[in-house]
PDB file of N, CA and C in Angstrom:
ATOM      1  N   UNK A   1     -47.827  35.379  28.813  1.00  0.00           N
ATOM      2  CA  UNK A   1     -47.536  35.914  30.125  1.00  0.00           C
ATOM      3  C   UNK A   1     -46.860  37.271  29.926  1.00  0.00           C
ATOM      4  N   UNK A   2     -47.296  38.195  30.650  1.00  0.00           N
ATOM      5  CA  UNK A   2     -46.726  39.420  29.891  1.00  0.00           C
ATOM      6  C   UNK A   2     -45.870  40.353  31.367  1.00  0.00           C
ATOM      7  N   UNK A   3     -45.129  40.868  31.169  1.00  0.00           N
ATOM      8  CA  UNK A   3     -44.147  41.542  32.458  1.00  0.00           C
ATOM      9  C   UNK A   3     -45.423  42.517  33.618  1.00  0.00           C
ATOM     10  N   UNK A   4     -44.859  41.827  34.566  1.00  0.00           N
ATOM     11  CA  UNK A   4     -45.700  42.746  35.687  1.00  0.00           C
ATOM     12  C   UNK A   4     -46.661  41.513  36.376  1.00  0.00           C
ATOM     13  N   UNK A   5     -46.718  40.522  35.881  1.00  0.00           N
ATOM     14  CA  UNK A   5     -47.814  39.035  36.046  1.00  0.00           C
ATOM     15  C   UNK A   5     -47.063  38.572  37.383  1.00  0.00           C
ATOM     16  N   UNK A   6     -48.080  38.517  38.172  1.00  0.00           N
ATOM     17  CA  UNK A   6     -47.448  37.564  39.484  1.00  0.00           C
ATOM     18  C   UNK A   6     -47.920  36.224  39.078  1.00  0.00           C
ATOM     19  N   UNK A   7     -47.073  35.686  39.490  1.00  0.00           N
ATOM     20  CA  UNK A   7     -46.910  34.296  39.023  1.00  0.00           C
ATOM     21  C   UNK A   7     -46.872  32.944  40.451  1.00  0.00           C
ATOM     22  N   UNK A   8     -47.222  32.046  40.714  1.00  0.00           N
ATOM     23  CA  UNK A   8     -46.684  31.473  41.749  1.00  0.00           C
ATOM     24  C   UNK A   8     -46.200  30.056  41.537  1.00  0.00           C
ATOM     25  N   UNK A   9     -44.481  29.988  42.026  1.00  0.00           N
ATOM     26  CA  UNK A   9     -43.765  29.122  41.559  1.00  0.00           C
ATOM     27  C   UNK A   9     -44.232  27.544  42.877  1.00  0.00           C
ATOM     28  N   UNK A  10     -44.553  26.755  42.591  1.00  0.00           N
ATOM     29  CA  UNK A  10     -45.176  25.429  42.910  1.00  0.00           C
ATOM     30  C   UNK A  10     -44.549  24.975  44.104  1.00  0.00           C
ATOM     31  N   UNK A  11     -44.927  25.014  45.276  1.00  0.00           N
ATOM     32  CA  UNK A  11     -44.237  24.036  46.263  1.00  0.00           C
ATOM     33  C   UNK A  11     -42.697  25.119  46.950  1.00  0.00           C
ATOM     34  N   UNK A  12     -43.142  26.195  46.590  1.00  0.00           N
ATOM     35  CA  UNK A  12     -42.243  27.710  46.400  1.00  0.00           C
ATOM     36  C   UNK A  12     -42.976  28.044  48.117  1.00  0.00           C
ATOM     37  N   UNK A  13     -43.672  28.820  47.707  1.00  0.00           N
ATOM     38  CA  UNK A  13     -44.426  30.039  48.290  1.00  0.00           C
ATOM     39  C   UNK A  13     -45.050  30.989  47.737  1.00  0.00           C
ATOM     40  N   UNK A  14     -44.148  32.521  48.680  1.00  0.00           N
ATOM     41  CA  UNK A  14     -45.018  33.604  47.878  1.00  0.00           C
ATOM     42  C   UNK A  14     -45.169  33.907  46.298  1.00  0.00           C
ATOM     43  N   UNK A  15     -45.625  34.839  45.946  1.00  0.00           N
ATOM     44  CA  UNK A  15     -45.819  34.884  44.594  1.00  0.00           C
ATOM     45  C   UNK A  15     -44.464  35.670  44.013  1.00  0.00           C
ATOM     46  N   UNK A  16     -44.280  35.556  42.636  1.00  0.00           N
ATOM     47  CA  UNK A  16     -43.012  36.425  42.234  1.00  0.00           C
ATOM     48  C   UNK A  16     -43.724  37.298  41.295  1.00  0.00           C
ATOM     49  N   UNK A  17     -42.480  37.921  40.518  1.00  0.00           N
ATOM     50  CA  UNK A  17     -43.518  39.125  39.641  1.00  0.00           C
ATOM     51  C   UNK A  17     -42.328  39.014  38.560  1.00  0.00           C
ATOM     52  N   UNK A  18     -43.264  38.383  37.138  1.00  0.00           N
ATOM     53  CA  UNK A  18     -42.558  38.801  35.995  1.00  0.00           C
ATOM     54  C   UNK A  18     -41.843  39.425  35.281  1.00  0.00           C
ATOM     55  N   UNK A  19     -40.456  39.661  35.279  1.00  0.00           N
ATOM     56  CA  UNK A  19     -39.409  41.003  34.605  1.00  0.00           C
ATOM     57  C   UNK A  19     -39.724  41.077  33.553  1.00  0.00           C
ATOM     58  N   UNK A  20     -39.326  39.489  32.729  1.00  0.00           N
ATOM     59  CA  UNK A  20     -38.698  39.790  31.270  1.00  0.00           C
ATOM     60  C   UNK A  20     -39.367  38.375  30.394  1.00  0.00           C
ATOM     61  N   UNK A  21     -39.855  38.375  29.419  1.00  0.00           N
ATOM     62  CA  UNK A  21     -40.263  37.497  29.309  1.00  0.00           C
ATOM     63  C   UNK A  21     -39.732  36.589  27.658  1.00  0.00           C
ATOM     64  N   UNK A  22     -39.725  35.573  27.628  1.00  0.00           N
ATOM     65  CA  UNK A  22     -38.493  34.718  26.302  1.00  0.00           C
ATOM     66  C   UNK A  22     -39.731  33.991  26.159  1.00  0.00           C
ATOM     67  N   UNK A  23     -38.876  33.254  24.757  1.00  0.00           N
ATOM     68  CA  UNK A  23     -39.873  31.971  24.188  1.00  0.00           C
ATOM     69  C   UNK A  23     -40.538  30.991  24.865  1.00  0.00           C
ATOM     70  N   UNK A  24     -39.714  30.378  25.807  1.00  0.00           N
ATOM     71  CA  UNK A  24     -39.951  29.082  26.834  1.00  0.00           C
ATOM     72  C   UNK A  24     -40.263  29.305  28.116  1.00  0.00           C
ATOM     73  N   UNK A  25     -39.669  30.441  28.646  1.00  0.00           N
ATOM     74  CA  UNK A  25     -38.906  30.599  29.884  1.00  0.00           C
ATOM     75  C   UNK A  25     -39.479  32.154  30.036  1.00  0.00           C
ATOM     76  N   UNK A  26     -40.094  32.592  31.407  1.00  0.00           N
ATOM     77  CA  UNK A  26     -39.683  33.876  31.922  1.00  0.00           C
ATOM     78  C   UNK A  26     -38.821  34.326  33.015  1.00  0.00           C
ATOM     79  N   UNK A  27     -38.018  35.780  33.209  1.00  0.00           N
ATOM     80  CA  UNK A  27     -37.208  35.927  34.185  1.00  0.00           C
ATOM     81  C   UNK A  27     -38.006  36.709  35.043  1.00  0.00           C
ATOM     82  N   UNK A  28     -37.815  36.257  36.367  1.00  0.00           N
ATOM     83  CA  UNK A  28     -38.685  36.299  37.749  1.00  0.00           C
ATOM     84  C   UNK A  28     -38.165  37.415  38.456  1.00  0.00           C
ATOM     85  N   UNK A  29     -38.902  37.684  39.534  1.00  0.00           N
ATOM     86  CA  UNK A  29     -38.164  38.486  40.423  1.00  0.00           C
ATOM     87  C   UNK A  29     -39.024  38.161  41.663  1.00  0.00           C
ATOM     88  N   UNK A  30     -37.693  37.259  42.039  1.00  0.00           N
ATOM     89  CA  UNK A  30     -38.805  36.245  43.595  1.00  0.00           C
ATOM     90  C   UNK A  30     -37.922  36.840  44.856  1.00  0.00           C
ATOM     91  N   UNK A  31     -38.440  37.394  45.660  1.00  0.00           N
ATOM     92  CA  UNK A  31     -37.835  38.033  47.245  1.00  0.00           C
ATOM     93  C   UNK A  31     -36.422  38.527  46.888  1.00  0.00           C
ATOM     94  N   UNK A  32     -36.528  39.703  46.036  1.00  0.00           N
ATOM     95  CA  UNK A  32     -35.205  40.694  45.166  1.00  0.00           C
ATOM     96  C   UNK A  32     -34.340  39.689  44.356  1.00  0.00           C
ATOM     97  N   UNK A  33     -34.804  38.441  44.445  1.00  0.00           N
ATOM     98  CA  UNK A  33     -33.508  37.545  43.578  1.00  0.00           C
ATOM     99  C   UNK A  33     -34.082  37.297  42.145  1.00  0.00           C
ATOM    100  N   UNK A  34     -33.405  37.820  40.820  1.00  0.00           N
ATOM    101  CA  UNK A  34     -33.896  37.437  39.657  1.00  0.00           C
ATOM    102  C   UNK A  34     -33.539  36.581  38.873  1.00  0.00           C
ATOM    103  N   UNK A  35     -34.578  35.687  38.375  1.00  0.00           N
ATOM    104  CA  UNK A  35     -33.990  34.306  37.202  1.00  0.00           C
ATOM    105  C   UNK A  35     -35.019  33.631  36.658  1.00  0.00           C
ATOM    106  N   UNK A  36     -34.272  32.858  35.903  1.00  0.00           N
ATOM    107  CA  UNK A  36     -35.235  32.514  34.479  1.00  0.00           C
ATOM    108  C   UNK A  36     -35.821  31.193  35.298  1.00  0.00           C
ATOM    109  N   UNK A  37     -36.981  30.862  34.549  1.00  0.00           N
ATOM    110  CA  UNK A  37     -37.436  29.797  35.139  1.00  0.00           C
ATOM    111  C   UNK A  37     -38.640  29.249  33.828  1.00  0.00           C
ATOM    112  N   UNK A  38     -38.621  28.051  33.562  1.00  0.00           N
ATOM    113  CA  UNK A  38     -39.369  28.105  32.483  1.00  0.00           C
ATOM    114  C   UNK A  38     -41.076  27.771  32.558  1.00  0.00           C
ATOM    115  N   UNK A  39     -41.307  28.262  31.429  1.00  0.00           N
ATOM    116  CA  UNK A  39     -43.141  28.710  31.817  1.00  0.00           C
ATOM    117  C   UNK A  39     -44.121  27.686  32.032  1.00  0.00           C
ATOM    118  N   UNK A  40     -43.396  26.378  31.932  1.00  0.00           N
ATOM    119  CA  UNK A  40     -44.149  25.458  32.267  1.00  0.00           C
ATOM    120  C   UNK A  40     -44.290  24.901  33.940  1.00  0.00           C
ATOM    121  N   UNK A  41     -43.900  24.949  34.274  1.00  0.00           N
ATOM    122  CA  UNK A  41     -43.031  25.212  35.808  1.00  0.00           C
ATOM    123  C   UNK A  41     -44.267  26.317  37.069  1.00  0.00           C
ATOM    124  N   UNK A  42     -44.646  27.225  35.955  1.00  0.00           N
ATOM    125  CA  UNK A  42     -45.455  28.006  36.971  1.00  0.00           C
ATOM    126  C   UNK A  42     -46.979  28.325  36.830  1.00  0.00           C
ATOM    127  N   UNK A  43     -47.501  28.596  38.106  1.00  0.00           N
ATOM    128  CA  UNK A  43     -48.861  28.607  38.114  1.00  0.00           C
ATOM    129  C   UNK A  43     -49.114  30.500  38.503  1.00  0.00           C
ATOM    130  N   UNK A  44     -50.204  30.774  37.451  1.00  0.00           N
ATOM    131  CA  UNK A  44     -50.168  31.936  37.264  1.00  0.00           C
ATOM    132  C   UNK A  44     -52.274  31.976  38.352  1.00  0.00           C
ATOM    133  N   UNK A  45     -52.557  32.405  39.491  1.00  0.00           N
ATOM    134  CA  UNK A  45     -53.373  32.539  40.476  1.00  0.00           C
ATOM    135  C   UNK A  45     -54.611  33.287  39.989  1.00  0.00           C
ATOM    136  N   UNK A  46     -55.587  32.888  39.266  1.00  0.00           N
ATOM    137  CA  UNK A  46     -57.119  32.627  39.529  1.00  0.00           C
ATOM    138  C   UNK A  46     -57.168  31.995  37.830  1.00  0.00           C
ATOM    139  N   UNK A  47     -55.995  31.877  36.827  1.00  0.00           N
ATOM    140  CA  UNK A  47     -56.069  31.749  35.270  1.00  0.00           C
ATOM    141  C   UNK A  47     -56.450  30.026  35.228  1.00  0.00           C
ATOM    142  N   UNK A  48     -57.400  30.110  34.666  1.00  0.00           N
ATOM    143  CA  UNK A  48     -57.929  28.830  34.707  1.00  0.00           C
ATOM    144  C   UNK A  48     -58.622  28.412  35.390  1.00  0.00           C
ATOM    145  N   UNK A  49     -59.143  28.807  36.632  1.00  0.00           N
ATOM    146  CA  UNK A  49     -59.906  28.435  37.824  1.00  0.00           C
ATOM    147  C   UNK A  49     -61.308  28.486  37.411  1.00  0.00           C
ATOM    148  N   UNK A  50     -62.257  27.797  37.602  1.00  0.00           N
ATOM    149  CA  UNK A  50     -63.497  27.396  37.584  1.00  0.00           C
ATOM    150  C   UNK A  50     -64.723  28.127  38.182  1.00  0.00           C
ATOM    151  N   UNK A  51     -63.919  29.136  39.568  1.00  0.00           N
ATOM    152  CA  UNK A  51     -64.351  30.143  40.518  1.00  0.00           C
ATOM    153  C   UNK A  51     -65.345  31.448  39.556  1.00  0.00           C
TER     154      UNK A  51
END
């Protein structure tokens, strides 16, 4: 997952956009609020889709 990736956090809403990114975990930047959240947790919108 590389910085700049909108990402969409599950049962969330809108999409957030990738700051910073660690081993497990990337730090978000969801409606100006930033934090770590780990990468299993999120669904990244068309990656994997069958479409």
């Amino acid at each position: 997952m590389n910085v700049g990736t909108q990402v969409k956090i599950p049962d969330i809403g809108p999409l957030a956009t990738v700051v910073q990114t660690g081993r497990n975990a990337v730090k978000v930047d969801f409606l100006g609020e930033k934090f770590w959240i780990e990468k299993d947790l999120l669904e990244v919108p068309g990656f994997g889709d069958d479409e």
